[in-house]
C-alpha atoms as a PDB file:
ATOM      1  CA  UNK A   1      82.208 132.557 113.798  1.00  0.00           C
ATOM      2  CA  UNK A   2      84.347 132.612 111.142  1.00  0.00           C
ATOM      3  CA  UNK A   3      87.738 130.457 110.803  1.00  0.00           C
ATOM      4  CA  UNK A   4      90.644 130.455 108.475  1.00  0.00           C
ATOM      5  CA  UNK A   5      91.135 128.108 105.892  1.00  0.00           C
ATOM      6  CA  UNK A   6      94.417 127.122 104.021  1.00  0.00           C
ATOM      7  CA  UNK A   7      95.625 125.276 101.095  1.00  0.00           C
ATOM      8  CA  UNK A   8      99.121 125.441 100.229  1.00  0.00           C
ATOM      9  CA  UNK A   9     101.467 123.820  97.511  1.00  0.00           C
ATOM     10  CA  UNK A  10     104.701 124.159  98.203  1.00  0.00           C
ATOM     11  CA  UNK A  11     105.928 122.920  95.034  1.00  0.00           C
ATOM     12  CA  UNK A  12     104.240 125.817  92.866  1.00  0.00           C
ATOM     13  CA  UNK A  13     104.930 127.983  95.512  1.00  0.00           C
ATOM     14  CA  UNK A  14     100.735 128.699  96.208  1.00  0.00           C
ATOM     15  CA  UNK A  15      99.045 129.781  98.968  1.00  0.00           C
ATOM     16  CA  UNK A  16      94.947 130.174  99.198  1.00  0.00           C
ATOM     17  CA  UNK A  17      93.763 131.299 102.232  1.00  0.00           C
ATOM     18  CA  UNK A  18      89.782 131.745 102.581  1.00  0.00           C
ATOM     19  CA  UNK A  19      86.909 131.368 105.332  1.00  0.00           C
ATOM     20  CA  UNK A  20      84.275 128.631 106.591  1.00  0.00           C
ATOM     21  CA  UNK A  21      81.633 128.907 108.939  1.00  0.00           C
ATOM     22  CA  UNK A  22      80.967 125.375 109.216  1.00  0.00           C
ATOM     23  CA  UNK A  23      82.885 121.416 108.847  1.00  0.00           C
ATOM     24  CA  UNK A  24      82.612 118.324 110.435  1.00  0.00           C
ATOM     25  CA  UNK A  25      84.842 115.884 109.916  1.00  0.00           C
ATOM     26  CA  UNK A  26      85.672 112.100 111.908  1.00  0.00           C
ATOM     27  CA  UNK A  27      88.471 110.705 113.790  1.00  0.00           C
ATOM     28  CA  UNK A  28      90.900 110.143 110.285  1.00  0.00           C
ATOM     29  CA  UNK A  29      90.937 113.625 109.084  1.00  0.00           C
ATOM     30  CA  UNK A  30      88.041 112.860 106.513  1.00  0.00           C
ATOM     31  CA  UNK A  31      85.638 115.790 105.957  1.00  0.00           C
ATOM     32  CA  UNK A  32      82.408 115.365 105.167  1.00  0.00           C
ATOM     33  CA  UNK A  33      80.413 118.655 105.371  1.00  0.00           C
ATOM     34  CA  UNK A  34      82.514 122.145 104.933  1.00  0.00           C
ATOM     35  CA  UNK A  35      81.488 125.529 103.946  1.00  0.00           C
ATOM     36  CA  UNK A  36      83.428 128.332 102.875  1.00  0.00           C
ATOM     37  CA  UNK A  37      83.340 131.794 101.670  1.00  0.00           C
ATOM     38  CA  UNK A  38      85.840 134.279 100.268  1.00  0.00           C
ATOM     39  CA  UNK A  39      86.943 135.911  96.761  1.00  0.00           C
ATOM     40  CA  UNK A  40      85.979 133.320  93.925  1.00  0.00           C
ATOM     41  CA  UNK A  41      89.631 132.094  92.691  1.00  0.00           C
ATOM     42  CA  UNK A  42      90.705 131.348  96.827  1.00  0.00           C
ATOM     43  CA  UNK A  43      87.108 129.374  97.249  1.00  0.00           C
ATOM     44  CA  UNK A  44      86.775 127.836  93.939  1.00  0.00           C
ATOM     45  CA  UNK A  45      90.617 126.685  94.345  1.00  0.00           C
ATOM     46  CA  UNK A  46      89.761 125.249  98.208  1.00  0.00           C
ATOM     47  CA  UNK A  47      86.840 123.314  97.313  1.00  0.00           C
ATOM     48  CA  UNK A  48      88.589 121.796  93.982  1.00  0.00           C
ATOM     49  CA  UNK A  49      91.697 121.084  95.556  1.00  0.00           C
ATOM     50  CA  UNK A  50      89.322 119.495  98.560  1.00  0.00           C
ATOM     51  CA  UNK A  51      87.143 117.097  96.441  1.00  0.00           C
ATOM     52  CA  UNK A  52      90.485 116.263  94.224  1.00  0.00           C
ATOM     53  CA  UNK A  53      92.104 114.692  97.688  1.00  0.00           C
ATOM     54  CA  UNK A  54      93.983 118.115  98.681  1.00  0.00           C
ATOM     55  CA  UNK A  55      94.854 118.518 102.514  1.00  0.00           C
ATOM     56  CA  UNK A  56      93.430 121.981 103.257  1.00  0.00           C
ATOM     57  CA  UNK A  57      93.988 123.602 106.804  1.00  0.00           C
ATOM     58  CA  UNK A  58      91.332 124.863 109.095  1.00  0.00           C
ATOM     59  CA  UNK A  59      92.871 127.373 111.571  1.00  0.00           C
ATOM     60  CA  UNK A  60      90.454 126.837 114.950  1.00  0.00           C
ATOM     61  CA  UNK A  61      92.095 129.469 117.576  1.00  0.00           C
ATOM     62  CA  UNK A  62      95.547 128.389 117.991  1.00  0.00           C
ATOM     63  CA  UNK A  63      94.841 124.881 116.510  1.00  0.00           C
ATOM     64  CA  UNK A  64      95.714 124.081 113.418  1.00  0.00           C
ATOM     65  CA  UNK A  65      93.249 120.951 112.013  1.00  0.00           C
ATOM     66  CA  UNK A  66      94.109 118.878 108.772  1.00  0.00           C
ATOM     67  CA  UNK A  67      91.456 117.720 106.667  1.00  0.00           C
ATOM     68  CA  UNK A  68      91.048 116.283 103.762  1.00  0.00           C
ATOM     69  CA  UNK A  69      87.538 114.493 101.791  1.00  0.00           C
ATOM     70  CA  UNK A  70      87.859 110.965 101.466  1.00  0.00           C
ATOM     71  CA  UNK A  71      88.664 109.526  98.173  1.00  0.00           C
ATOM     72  CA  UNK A  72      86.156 106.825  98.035  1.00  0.00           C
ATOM     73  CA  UNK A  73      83.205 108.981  98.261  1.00  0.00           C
ATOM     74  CA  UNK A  74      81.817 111.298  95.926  1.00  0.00           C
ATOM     75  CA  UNK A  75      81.162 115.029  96.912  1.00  0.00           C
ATOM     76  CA  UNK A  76      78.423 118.001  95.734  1.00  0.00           C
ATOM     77  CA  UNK A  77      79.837 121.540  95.521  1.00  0.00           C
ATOM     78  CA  UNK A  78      76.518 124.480  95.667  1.00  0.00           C
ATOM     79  CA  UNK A  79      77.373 127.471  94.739  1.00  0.00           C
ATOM     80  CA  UNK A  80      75.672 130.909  96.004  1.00  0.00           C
ATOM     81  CA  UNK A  81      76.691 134.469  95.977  1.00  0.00           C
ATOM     82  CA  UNK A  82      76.554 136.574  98.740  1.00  0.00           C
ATOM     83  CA  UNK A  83      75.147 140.271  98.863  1.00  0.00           C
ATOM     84  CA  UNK A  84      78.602 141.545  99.716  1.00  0.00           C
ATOM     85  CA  UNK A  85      79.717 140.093  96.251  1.00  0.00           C
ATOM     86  CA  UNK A  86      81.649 137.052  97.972  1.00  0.00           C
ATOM     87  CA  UNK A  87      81.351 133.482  96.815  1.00  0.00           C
ATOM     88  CA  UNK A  88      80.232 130.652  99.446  1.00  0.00           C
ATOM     89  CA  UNK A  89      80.683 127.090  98.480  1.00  0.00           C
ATOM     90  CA  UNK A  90      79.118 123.637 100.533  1.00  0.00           C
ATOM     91  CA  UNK A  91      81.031 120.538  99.958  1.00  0.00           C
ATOM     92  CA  UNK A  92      78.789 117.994 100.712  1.00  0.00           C
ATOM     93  CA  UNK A  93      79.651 114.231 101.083  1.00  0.00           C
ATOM     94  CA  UNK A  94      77.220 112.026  98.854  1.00  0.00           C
ATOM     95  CA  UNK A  95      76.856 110.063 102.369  1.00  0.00           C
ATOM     96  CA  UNK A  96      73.549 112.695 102.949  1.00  0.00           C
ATOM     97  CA  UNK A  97      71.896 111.381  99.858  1.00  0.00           C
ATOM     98  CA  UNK A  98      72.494 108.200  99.289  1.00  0.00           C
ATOM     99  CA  UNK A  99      70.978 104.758  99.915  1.00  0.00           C
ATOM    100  CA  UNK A 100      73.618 102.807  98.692  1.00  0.00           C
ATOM    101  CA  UNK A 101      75.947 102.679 101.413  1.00  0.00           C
ATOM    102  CA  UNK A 102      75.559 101.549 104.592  1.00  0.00           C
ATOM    103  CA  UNK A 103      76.664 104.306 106.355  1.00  0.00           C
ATOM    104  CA  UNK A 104      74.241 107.692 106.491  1.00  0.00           C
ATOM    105  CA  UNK A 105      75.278 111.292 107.531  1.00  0.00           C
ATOM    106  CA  UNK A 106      73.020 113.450 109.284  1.00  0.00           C
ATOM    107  CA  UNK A 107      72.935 117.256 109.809  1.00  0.00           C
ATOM    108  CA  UNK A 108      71.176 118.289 112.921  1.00  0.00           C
ATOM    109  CA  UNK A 109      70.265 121.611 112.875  1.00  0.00           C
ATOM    110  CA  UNK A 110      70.425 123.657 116.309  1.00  0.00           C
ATOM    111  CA  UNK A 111      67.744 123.204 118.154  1.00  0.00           C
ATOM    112  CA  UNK A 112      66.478 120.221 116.890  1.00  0.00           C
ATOM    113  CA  UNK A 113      65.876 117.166 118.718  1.00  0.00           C
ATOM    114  CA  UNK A 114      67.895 114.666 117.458  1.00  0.00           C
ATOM    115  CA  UNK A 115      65.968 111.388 118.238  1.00  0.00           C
ATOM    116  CA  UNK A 116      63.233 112.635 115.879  1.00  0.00           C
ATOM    117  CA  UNK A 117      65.421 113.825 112.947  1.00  0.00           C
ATOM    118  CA  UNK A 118      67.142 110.238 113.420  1.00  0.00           C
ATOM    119  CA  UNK A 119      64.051 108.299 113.473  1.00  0.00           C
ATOM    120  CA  UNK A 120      62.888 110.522 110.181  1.00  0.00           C
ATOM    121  CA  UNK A 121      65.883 109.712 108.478  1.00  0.00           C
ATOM    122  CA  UNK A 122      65.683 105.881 108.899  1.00  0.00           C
ATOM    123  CA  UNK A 123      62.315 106.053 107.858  1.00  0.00           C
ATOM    124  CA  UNK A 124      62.827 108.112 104.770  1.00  0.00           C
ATOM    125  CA  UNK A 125      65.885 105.586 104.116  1.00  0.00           C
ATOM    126  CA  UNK A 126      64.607 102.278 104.831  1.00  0.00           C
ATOM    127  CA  UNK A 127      61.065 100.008 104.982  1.00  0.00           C
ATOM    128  CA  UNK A 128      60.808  99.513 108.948  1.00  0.00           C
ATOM    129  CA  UNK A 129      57.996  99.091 110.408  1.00  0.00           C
ATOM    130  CA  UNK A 130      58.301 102.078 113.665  1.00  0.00           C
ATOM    131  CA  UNK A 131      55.967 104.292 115.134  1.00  0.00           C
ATOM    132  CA  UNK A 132      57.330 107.801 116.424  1.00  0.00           C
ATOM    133  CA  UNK A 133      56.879 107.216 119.707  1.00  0.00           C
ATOM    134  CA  UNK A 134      59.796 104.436 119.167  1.00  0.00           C
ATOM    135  CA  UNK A 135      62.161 107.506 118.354  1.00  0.00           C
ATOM    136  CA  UNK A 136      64.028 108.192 121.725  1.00  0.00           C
ATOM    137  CA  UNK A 137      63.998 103.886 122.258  1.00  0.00           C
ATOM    138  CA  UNK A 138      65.848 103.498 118.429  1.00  0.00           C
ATOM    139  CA  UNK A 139      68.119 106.459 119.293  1.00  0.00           C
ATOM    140  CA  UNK A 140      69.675 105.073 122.421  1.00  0.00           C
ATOM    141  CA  UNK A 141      69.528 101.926 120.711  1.00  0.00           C
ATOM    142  CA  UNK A 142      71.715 102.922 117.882  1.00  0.00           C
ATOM    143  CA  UNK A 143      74.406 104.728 120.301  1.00  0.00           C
ATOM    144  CA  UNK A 144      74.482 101.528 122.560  1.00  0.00           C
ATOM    145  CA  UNK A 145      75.187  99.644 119.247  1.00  0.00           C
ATOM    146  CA  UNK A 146      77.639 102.042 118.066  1.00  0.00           C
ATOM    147  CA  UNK A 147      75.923 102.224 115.145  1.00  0.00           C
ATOM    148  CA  UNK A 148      75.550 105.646 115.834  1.00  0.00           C
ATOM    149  CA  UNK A 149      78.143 108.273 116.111  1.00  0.00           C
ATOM    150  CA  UNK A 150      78.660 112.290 115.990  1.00  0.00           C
ATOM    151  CA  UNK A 151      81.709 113.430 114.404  1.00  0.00           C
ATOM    152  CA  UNK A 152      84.286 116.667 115.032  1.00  0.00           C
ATOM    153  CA  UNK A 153      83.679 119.885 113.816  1.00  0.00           C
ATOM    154  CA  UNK A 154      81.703 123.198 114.642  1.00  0.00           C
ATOM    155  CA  UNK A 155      78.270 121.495 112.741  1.00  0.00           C
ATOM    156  CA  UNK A 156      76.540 119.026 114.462  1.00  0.00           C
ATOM    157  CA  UNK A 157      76.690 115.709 112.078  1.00  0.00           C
ATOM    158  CA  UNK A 158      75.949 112.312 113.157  1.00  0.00           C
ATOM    159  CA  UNK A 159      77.480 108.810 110.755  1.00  0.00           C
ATOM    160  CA  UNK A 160      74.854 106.151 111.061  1.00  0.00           C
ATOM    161  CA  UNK A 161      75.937 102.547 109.819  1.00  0.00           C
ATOM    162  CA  UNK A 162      72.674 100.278 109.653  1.00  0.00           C
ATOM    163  CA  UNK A 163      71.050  98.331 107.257  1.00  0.00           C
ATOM    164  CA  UNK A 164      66.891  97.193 106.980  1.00  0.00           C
ATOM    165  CA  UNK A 165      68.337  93.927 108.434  1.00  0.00           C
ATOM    166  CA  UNK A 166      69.616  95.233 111.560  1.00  0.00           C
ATOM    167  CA  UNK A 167      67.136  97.951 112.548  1.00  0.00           C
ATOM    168  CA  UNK A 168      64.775  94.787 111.597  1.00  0.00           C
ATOM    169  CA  UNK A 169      66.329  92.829 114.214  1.00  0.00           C
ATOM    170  CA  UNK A 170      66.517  95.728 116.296  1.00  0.00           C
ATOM    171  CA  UNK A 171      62.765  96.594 116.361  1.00  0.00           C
ATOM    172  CA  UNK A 172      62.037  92.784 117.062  1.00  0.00           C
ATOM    173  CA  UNK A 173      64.066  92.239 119.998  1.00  0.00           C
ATOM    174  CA  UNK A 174      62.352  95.565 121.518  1.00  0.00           C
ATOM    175  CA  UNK A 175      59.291  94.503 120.900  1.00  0.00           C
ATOM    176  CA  UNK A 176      59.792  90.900 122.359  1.00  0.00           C
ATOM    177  CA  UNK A 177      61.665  92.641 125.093  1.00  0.00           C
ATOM    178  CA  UNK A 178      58.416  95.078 125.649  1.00  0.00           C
ATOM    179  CA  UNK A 179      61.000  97.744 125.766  1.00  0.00           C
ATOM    180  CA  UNK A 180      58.749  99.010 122.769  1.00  0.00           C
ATOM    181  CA  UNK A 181      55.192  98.474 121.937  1.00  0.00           C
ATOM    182  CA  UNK A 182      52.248  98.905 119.337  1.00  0.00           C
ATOM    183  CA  UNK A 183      50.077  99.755 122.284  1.00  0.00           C
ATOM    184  CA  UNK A 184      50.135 102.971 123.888  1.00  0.00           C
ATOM    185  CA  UNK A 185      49.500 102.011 127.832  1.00  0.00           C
ATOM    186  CA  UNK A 186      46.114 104.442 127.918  1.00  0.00           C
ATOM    187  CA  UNK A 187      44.941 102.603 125.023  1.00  0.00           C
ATOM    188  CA  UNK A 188      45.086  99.013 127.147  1.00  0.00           C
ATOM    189  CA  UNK A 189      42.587 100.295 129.604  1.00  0.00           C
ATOM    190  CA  UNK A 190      40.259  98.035 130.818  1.00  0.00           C
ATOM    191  CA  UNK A 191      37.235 100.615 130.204  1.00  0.00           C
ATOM    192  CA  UNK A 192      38.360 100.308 126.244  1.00  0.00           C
ATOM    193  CA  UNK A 193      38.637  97.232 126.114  1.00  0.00           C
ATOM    194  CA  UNK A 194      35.402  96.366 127.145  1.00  0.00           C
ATOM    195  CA  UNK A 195      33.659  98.902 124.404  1.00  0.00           C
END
């Protein structure tokens, strides 16, 4: 479903008005993910005034949400054009790509499950030793740690803060804690064992 979007300046007496179909954004306003679509000058004037700090104003039935991208991150505008002759733009937060930081964004897709896309991402992102069948145990590990979090919007993003040390320390006190294990119980069998 599609929502209205609004930038205004009062000062130079402007006022952009265009569409998105998808945002999430956390608890300070900061948006991380949004997607819009409209006539070129009202999109291409959204998304600059957006990455350049600009409050823009998502209108969500009668509820009027304030966002704005954070300063200290960097952003990625893509560009397509639509067969009715609109422009769509994706403001994405440089939090999906990259390692540097120590806090990760994640798009779940609908209909995903998210304890696999999770354990994926950490091991695309970092060196830790996990098997798969860990995925489920690290997810509600993560969320009990509150290193793990899903923030506002109509798309389904999720802010991990980790680091190789702590999913390291993680992994170790599972293991210890045979809440995980490198053994599959139908591999311990006695009848393998012996063979």
């Amino acid at each position: 479903m599609l929502e209205k979007v609004e930038m205004t300046d009062y000062a130079r007496n402007i006022h952009i008005e265009a569409y998105t179909d998808g945002y999430a954004y956390d608890q300070y306003s900061q948006i991380y993910l949004f997607s819009v679509v409209g006539h070129d000058s009202s999109v291409k004037a959204i998304t600059a005034g957006l990455v350049s700090n600009r409050t823009i104003e998502i209108v969500r039935n009668d509820e009027i949400i304030n966002v704005s991208a954070p300063w200290y991150y960097k952003n990625r505008i893509m560009s397509s054009r639509l067969q009715s002759g609109m422009l769509h733009q994706l403001v994405i937060s440089e939090l999906f790509f990259s390692k540097e930081h120590g806090s990760i964004l994640i798009y779940i897709p609908e209909g995903e499950r998210v304890d696999d896309i999770v354990f994926n991402t950490l091991k695309a992102r970092f060196s830790v030793p996990a098997l798969p069948e860990w995925a489920g145990w690290i997810f509600k590990r993560l969320k009990e740690e509150e290193a793990l979090e899903e923030l506002s919007g109509n798309i389904r993003v999720l802010r991990l803060t980790t680091n190789e040390e702590h999913l390291d320390t993680m992994i170790s006190e599972g293991i210890k804690s045979d809440e995980i294990s490198f053994f599959r119980k139908e591999d311990l069998c006695w009848e393998k064992l012996q063979t």
